[in-house]
C-alpha atoms as a PDB file:
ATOM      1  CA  UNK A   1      41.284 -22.372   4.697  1.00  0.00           C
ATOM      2  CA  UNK A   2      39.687 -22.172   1.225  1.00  0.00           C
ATOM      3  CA  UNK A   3      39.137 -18.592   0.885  1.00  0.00           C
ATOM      4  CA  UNK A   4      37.554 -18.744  -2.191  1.00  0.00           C
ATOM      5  CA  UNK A   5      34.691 -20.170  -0.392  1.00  0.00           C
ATOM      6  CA  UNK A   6      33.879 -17.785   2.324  1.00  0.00           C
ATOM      7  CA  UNK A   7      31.282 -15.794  -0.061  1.00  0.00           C
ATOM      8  CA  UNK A   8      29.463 -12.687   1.049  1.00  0.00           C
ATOM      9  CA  UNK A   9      26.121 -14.619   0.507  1.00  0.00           C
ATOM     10  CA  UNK A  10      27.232 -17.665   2.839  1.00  0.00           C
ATOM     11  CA  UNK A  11      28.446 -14.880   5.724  1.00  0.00           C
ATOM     12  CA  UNK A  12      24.887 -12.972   5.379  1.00  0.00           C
ATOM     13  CA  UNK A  13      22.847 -16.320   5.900  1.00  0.00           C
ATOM     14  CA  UNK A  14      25.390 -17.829   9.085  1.00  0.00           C
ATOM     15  CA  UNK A  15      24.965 -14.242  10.228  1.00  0.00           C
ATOM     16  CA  UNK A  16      20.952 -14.440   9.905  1.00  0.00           C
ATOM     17  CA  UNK A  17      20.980 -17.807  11.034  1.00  0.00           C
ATOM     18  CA  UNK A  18      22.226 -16.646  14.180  1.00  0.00           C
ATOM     19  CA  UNK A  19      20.389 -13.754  15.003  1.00  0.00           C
ATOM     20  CA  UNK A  20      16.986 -15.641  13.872  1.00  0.00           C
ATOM     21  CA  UNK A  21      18.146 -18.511  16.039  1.00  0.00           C
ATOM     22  CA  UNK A  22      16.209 -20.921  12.908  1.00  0.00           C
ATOM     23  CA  UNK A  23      17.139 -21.974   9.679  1.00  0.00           C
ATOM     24  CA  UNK A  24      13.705 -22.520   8.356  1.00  0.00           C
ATOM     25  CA  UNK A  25      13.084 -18.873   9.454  1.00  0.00           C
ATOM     26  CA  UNK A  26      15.974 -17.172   7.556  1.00  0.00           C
ATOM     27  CA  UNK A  27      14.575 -19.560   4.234  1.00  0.00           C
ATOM     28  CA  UNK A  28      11.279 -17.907   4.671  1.00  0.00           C
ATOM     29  CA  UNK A  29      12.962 -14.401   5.160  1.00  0.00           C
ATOM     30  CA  UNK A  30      15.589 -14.693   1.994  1.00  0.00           C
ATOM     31  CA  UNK A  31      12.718 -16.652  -0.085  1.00  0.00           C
ATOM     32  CA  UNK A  32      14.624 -19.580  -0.773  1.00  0.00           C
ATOM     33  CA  UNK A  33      14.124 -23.674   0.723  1.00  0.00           C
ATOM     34  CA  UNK A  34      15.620 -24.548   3.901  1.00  0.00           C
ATOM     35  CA  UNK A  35      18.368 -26.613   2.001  1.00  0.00           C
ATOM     36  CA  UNK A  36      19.783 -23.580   0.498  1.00  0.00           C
ATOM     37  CA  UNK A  37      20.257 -21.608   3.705  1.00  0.00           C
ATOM     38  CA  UNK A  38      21.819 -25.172   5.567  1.00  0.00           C
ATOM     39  CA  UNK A  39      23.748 -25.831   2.783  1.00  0.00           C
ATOM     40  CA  UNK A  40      25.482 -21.893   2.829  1.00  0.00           C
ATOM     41  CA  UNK A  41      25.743 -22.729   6.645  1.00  0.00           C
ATOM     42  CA  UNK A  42      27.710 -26.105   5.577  1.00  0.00           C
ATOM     43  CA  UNK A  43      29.905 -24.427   3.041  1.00  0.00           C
ATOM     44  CA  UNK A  44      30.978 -21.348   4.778  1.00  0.00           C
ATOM     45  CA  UNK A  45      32.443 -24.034   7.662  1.00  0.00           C
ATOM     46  CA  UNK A  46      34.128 -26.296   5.048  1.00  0.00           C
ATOM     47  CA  UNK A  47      36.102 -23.526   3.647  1.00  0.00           C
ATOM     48  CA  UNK A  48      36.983 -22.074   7.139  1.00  0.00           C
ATOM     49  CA  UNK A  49      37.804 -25.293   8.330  1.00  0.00           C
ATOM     50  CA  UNK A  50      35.813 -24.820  11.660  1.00  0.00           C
ATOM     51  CA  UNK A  51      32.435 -25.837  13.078  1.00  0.00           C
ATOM     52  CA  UNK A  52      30.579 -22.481  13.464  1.00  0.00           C
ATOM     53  CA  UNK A  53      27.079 -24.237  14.479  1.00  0.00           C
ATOM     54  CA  UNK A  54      26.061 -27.098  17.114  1.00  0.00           C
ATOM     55  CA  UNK A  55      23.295 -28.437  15.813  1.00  0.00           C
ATOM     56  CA  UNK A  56      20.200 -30.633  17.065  1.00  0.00           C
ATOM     57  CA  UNK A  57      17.034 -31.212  16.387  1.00  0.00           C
ATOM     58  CA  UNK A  58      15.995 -28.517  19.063  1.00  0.00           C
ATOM     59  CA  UNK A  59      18.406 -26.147  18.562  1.00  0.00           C
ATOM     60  CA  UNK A  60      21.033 -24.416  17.295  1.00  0.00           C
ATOM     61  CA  UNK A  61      24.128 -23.080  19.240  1.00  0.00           C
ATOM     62  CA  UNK A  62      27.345 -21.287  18.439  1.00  0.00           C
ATOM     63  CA  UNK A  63      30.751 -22.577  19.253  1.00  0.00           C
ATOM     64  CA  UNK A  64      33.467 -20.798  20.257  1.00  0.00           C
ATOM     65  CA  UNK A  65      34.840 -20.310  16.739  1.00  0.00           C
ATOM     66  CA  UNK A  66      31.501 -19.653  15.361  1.00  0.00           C
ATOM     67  CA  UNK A  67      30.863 -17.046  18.204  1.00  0.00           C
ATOM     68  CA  UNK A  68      34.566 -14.701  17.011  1.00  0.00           C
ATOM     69  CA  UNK A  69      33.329 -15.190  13.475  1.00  0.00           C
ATOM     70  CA  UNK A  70      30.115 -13.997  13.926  1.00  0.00           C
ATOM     71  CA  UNK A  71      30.822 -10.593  15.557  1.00  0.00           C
ATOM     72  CA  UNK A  72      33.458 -10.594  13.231  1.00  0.00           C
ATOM     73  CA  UNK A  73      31.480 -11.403  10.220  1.00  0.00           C
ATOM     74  CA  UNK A  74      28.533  -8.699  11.079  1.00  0.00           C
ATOM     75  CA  UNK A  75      31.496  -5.905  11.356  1.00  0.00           C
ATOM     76  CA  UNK A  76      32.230  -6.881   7.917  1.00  0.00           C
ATOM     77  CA  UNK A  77      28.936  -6.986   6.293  1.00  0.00           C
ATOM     78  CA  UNK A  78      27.942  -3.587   7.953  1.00  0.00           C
ATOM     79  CA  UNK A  79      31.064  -2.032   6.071  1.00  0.00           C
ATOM     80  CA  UNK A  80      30.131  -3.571   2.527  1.00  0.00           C
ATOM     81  CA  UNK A  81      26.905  -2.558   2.538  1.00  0.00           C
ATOM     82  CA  UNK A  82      28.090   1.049   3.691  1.00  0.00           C
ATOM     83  CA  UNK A  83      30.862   0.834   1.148  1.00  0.00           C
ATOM     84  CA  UNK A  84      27.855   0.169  -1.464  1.00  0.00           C
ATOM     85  CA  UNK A  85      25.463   2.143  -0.458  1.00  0.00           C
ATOM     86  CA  UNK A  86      28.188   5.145  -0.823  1.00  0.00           C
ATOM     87  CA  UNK A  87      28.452   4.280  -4.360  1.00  0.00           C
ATOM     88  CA  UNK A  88      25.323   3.927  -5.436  1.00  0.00           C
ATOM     89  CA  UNK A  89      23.748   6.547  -3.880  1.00  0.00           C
ATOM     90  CA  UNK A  90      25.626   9.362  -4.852  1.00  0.00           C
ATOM     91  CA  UNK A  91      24.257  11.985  -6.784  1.00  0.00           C
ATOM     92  CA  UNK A  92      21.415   9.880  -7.422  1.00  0.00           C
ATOM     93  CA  UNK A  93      19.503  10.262  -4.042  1.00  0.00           C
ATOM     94  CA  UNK A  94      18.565   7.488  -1.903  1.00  0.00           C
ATOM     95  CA  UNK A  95      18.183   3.995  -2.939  1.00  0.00           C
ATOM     96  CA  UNK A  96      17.947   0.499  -1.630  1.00  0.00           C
ATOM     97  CA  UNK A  97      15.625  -1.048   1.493  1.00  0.00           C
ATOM     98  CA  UNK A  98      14.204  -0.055   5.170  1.00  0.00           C
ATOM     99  CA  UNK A  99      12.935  -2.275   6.772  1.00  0.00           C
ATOM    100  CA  UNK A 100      10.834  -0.226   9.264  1.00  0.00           C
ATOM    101  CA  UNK A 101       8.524  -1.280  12.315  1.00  0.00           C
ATOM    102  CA  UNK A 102       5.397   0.831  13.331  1.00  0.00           C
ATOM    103  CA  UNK A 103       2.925   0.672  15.950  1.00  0.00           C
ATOM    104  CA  UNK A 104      -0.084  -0.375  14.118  1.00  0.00           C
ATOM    105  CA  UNK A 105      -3.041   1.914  13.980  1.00  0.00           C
ATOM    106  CA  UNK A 106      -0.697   5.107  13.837  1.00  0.00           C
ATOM    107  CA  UNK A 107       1.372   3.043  10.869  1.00  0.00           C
ATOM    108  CA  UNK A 108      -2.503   3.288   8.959  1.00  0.00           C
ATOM    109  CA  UNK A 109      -3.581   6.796   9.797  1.00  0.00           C
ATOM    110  CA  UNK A 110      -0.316   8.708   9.494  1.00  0.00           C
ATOM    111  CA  UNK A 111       2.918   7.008   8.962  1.00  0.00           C
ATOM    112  CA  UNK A 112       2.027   5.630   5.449  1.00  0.00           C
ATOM    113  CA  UNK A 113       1.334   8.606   4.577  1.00  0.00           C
ATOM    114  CA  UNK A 114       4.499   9.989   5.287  1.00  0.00           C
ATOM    115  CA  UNK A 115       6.828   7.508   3.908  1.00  0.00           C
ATOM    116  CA  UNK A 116       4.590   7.697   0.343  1.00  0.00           C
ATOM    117  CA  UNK A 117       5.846  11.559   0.658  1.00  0.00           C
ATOM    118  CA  UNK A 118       9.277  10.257   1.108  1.00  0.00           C
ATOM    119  CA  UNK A 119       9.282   7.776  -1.413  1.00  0.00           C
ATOM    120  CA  UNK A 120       7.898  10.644  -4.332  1.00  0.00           C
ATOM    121  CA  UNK A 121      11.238  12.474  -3.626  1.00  0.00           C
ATOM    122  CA  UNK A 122      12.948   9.206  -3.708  1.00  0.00           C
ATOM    123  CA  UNK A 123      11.713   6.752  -6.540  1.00  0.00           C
ATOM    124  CA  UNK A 124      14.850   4.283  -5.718  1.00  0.00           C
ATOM    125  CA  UNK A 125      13.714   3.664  -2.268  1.00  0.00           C
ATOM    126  CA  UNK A 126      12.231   0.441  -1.235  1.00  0.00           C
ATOM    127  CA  UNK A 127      10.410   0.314   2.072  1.00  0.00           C
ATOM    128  CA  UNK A 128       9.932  -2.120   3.998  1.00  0.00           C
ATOM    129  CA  UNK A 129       7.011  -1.578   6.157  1.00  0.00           C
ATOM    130  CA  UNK A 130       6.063  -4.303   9.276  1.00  0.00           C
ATOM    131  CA  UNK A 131       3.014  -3.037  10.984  1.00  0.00           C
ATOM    132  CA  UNK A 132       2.557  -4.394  14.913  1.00  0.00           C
ATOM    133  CA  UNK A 133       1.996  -3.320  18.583  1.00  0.00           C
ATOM    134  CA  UNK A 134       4.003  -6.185  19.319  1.00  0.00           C
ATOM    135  CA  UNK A 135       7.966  -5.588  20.999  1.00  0.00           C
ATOM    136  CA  UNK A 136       9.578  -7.295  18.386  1.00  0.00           C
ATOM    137  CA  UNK A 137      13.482  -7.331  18.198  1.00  0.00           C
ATOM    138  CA  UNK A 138      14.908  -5.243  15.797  1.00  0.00           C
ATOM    139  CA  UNK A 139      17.522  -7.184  15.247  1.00  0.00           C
ATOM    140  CA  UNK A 140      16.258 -11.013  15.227  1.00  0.00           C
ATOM    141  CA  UNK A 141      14.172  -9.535  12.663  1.00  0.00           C
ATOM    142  CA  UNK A 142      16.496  -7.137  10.558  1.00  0.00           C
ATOM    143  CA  UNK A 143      14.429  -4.156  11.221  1.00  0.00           C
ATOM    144  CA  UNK A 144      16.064  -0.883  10.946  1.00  0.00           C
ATOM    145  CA  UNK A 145      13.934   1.317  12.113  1.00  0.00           C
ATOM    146  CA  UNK A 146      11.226   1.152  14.877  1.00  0.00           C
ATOM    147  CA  UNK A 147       8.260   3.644  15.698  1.00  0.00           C
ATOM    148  CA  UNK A 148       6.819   3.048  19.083  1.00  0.00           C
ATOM    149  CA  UNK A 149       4.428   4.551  21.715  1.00  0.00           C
ATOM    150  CA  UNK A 150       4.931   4.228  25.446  1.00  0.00           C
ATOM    151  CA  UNK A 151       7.551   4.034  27.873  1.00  0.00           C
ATOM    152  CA  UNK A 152      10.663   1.822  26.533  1.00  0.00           C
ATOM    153  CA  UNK A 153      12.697  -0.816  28.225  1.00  0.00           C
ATOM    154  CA  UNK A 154      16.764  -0.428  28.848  1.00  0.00           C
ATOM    155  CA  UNK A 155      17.530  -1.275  25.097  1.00  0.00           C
ATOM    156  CA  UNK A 156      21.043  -1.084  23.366  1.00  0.00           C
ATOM    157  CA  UNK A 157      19.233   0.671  20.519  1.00  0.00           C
ATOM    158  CA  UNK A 158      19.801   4.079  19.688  1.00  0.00           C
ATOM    159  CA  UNK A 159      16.413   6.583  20.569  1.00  0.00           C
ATOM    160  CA  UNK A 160      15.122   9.846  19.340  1.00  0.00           C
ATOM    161  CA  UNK A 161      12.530  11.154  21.154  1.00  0.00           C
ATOM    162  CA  UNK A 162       9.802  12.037  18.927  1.00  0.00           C
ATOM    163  CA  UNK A 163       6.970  13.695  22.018  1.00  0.00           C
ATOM    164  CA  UNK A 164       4.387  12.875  23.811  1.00  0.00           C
ATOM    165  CA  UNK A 165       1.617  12.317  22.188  1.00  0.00           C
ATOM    166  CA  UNK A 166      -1.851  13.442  23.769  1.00  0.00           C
ATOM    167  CA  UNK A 167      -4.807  11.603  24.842  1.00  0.00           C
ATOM    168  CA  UNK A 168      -8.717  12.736  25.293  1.00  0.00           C
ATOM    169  CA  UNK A 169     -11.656  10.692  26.558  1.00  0.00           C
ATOM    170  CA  UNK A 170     -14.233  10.670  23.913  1.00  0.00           C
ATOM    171  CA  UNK A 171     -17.248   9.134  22.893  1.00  0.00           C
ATOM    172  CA  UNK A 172     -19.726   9.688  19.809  1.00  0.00           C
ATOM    173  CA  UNK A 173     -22.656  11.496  19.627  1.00  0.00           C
ATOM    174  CA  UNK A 174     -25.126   9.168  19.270  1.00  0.00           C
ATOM    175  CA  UNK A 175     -23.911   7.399  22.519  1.00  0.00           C
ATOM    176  CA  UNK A 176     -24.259  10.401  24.214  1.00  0.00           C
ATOM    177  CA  UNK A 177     -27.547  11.046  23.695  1.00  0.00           C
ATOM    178  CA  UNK A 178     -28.025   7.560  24.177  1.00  0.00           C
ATOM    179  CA  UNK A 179     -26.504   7.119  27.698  1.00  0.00           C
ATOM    180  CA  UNK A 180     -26.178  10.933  29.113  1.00  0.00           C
ATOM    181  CA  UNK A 181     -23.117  13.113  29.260  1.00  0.00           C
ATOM    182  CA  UNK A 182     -20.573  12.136  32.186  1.00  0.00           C
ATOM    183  CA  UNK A 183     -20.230  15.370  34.632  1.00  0.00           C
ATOM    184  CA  UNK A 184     -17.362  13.730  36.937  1.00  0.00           C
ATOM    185  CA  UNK A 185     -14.642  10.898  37.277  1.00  0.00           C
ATOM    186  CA  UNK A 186     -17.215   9.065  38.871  1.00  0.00           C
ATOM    187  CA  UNK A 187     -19.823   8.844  36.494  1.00  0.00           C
ATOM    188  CA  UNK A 188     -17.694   6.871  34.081  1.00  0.00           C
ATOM    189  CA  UNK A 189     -18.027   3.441  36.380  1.00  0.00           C
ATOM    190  CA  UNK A 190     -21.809   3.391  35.066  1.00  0.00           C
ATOM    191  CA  UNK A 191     -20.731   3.823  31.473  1.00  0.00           C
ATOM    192  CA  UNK A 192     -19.430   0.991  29.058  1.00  0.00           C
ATOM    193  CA  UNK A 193     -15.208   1.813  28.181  1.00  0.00           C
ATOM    194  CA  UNK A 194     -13.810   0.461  25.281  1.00  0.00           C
ATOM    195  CA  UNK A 195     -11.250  -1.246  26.690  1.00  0.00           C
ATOM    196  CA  UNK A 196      -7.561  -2.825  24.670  1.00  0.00           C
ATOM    197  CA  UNK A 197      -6.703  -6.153  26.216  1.00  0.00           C
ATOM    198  CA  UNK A 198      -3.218  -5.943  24.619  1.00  0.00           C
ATOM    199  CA  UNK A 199      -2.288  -3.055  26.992  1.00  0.00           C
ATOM    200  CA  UNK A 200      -1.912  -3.548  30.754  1.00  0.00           C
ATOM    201  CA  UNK A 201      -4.233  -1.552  32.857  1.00  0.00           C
ATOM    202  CA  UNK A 202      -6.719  -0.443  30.684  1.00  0.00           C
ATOM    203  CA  UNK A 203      -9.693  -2.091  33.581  1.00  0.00           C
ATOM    204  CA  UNK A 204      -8.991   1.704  35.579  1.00  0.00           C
ATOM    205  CA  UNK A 205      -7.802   5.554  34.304  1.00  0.00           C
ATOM    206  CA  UNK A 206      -6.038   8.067  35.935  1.00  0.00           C
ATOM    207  CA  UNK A 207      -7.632  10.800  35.193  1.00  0.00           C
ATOM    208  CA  UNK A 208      -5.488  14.491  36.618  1.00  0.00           C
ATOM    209  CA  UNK A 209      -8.169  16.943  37.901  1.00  0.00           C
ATOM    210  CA  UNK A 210      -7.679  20.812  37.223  1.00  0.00           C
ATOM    211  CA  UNK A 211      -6.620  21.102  40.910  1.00  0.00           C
ATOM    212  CA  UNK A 212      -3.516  18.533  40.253  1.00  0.00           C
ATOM    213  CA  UNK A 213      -4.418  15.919  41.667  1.00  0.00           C
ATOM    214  CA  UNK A 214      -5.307  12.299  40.380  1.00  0.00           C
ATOM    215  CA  UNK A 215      -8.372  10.575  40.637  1.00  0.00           C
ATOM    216  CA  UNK A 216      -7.860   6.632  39.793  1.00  0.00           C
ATOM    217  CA  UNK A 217     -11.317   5.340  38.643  1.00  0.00           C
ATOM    218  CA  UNK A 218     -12.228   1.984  37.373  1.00  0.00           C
ATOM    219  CA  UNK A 219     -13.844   0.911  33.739  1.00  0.00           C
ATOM    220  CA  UNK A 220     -16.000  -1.321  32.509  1.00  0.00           C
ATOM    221  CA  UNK A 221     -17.159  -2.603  29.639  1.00  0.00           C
ATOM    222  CA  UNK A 222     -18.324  -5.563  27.329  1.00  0.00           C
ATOM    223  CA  UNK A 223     -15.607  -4.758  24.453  1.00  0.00           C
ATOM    224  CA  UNK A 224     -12.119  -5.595  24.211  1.00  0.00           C
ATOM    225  CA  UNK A 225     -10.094  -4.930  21.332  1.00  0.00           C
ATOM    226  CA  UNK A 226      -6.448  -5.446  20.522  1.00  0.00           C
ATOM    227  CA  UNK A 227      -5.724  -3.058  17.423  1.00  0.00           C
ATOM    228  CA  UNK A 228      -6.461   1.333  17.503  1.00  0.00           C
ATOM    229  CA  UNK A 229      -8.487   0.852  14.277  1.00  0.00           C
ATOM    230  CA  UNK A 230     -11.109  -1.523  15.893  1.00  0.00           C
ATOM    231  CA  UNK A 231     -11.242   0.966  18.853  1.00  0.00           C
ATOM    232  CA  UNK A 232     -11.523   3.573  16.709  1.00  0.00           C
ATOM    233  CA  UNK A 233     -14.494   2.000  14.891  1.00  0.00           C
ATOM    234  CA  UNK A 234     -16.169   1.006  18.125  1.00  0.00           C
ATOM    235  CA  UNK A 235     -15.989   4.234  18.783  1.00  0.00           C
ATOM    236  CA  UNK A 236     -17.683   5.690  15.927  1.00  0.00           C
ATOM    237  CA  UNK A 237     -20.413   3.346  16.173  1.00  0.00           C
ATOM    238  CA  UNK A 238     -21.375   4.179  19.439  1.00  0.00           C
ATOM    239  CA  UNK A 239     -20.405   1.321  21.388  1.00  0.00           C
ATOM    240  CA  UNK A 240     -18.923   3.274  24.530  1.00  0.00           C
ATOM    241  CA  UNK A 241     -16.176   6.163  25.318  1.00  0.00           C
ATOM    242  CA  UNK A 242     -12.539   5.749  25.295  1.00  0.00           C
ATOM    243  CA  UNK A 243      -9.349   6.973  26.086  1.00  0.00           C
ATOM    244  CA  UNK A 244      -7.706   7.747  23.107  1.00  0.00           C
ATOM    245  CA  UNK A 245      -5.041   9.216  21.271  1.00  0.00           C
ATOM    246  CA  UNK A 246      -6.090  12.890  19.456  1.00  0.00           C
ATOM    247  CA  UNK A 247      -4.321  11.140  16.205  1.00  0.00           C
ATOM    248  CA  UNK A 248      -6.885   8.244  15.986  1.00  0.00           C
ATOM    249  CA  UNK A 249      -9.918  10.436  15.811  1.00  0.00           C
ATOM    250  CA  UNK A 250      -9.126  13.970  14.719  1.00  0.00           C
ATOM    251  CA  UNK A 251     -11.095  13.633  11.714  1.00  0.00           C
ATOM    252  CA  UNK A 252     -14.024  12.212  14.034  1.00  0.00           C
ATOM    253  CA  UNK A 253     -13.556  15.279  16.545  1.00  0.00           C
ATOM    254  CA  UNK A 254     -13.756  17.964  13.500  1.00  0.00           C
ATOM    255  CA  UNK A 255     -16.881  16.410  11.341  1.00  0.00           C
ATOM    256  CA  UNK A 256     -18.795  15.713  15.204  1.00  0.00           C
ATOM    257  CA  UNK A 257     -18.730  11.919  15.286  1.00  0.00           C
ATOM    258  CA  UNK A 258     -17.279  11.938  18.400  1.00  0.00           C
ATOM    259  CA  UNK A 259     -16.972  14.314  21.418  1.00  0.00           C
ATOM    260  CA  UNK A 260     -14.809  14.770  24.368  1.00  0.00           C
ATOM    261  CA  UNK A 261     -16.365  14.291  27.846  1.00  0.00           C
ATOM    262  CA  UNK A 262     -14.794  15.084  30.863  1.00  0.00           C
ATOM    263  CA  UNK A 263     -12.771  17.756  29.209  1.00  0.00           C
ATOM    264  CA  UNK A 264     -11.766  19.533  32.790  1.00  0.00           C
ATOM    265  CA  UNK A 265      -9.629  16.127  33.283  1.00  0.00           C
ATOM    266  CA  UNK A 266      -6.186  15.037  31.399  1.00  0.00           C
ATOM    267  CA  UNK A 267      -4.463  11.720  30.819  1.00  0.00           C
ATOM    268  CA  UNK A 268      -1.218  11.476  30.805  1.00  0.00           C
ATOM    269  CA  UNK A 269       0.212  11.779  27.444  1.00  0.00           C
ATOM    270  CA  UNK A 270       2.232   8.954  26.222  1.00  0.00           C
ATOM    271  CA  UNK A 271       6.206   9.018  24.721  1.00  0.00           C
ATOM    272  CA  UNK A 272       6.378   8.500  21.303  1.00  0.00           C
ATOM    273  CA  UNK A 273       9.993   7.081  20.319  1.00  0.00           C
ATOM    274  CA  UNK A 274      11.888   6.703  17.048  1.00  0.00           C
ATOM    275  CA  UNK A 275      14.489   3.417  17.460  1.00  0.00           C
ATOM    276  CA  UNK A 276      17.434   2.538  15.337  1.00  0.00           C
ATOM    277  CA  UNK A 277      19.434  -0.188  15.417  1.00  0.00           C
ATOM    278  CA  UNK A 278      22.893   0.750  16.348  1.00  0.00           C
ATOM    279  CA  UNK A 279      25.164   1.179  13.361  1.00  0.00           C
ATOM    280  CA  UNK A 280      22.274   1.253  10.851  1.00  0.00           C
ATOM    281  CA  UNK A 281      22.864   5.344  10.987  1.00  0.00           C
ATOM    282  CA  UNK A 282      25.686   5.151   8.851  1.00  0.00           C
ATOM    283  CA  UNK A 283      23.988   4.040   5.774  1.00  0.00           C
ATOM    284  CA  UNK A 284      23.453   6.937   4.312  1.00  0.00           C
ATOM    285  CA  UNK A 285      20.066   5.762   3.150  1.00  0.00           C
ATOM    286  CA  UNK A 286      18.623   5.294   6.882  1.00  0.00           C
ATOM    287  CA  UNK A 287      20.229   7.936   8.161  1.00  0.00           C
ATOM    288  CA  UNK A 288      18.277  10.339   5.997  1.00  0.00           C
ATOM    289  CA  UNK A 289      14.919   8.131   6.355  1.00  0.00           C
ATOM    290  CA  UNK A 290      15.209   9.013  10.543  1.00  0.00           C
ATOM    291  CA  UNK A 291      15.806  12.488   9.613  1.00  0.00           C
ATOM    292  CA  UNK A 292      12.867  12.857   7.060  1.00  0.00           C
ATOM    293  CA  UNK A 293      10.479  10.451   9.283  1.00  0.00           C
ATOM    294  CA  UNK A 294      11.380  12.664  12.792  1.00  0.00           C
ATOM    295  CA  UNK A 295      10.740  15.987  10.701  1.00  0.00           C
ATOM    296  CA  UNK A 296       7.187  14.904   9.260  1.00  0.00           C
ATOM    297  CA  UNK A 297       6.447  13.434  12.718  1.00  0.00           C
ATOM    298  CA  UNK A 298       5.623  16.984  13.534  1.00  0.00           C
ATOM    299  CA  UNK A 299       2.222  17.126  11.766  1.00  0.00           C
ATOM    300  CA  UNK A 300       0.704  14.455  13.503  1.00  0.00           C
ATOM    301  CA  UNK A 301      -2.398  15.653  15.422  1.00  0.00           C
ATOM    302  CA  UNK A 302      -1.964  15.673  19.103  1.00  0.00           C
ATOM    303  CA  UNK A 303       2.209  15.564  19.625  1.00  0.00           C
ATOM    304  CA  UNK A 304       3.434  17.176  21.878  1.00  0.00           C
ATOM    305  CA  UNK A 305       7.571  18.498  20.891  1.00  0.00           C
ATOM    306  CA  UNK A 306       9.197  17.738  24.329  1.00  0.00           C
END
């Protein structure tokens, strides 16, 4: 084995390689052409002396060698960068990247916000910001950190609860006065919802009475959207009522754009999680970020501390 070719830089790209599952991907990720991410692939195996990749033009699979060095070779590259980050950050507070993944609309009304705060007590930190409802994998995509709403699958990642947060029906003003004021559950079938298509059964509610119980009543509508900020500007322009989350319209509720209808009946409020990738805790630098992000969490409108 030629030891002085197993580099740090060729480990970190067989490493990506394999948790990206592309090459072309990990040359768009590191900036770089596709040649210089198959040709670090193609080096690190020449010094080892091993084939760590089957390759075809479909895909890419490890072999048994290349499987051993790669849980091997992550081990290794999660120490060095812990060993560095330990260096550089002493005494000089927190430097280096996140890479951090936030549910979309609450990313744009609140969490930027947040990290700017962070990052003015911490001019060496570089974040990373990736803004989507969708379930990505933290790992296949070198996330460290993850913000989500709703109920999570069995994950190997590492939780912390953040609340519940709370959700009102609402609807503006203008539509109001427009359409008439709902007085029951009922009532809501011959009123246009503003509906999101990206989240499964938004076509009924489930609305808890103040006896208890739960009234299941179907919505309809002529809008679909897929992002909170369209909602929320549907919304404000009076094209229907919504179930929303208190955080997406406080501003709206205090200056009287919109209104809550219905207000004898609750939705269920919905978890709001913090996920780290396992390991990623002891860099100092994330470690702190989950701290600082799960303390400022607290002043978003409508959470709920479990």
């Amino acid at each position: 084995m030629d030891q002085s070719g197993v580099t740090l830089e060729r480990m970190r790209s067989f490493v990506r390689v394999v948790e990206r599952g592309s090459l072309s991907a990990v040359a768009r990720e590191h900036g770089v052409g596709q040649s210089t991410v198959t040709r670090h692939v193609a080096d690190l195996e020449r010094a080892l002396g091993v084939t760590l990749l089957n390759r075809t033009t479909r895909r890419l699979t490890l072999t048994d060698e290349g499987r051993r060095y790669h849980a091997e070779a992550r081990t290794i590259l999660r120490l060095v960068d812990e060993a560095t980050d330990g260096v550089r950050e002493a005494g000089r507070g927190l430097t280096g990247r996140v890479r951090i993944s936030c549910t979309a609309a609450l990313g744009v009304r609140y969490v930027c916000g947040l990290l700017f705060a962070i990052q003015d007590r911490h001019p060496g930190l570089v974040v990373d910001l990736s803004l989507s409802d969708a379930r990505i994998d933290l790992v296949q995509e070198a996330v460290d950190v993850a913000i989500r709403l709703g109920p999570l699958a069995d994950s190997t990642m590492q939780v912390r609860a953040l609340g519940r947060s709370r959700r009102l029906l609402v609807a503006s003003r203008d539509y109001l006065a427009a359409r008439g004021r709902p007085e029951r559950p009922d009532d809501l079938t011959r009123h246009a919802a503003i509906r999101m298509s990206n989240v499964a059964g938004s076509d009924g509610l489930a609305l808890r009475g103040p006896d208890g119980t739960t009234v299941a009543v179907p919505v309809g509508g002529g809008l679909l959207v897929d992002h909170g900020l369209a909602a929320r500007e549907a919304l404000a322009r009076g094209r229907g009522f919504a179930a929303t989350h208190v955080w997406l319209v406080d501003d709206l509720l205090q200056d009287g754009t919109v209104e809550p209808i219905l207000p004898d009946f609750a939705l269920e409020p919905v978890p709001l999680s913090l996920l780290v990738v396992p390991g990623r805790t002891r860099i100092r630098r994330v470690r702190m970020l989950v701290d600082a992000l799960a303390g400022a969490m607290a002043t978003v409108p409508g959470l709920e501390r479990e």
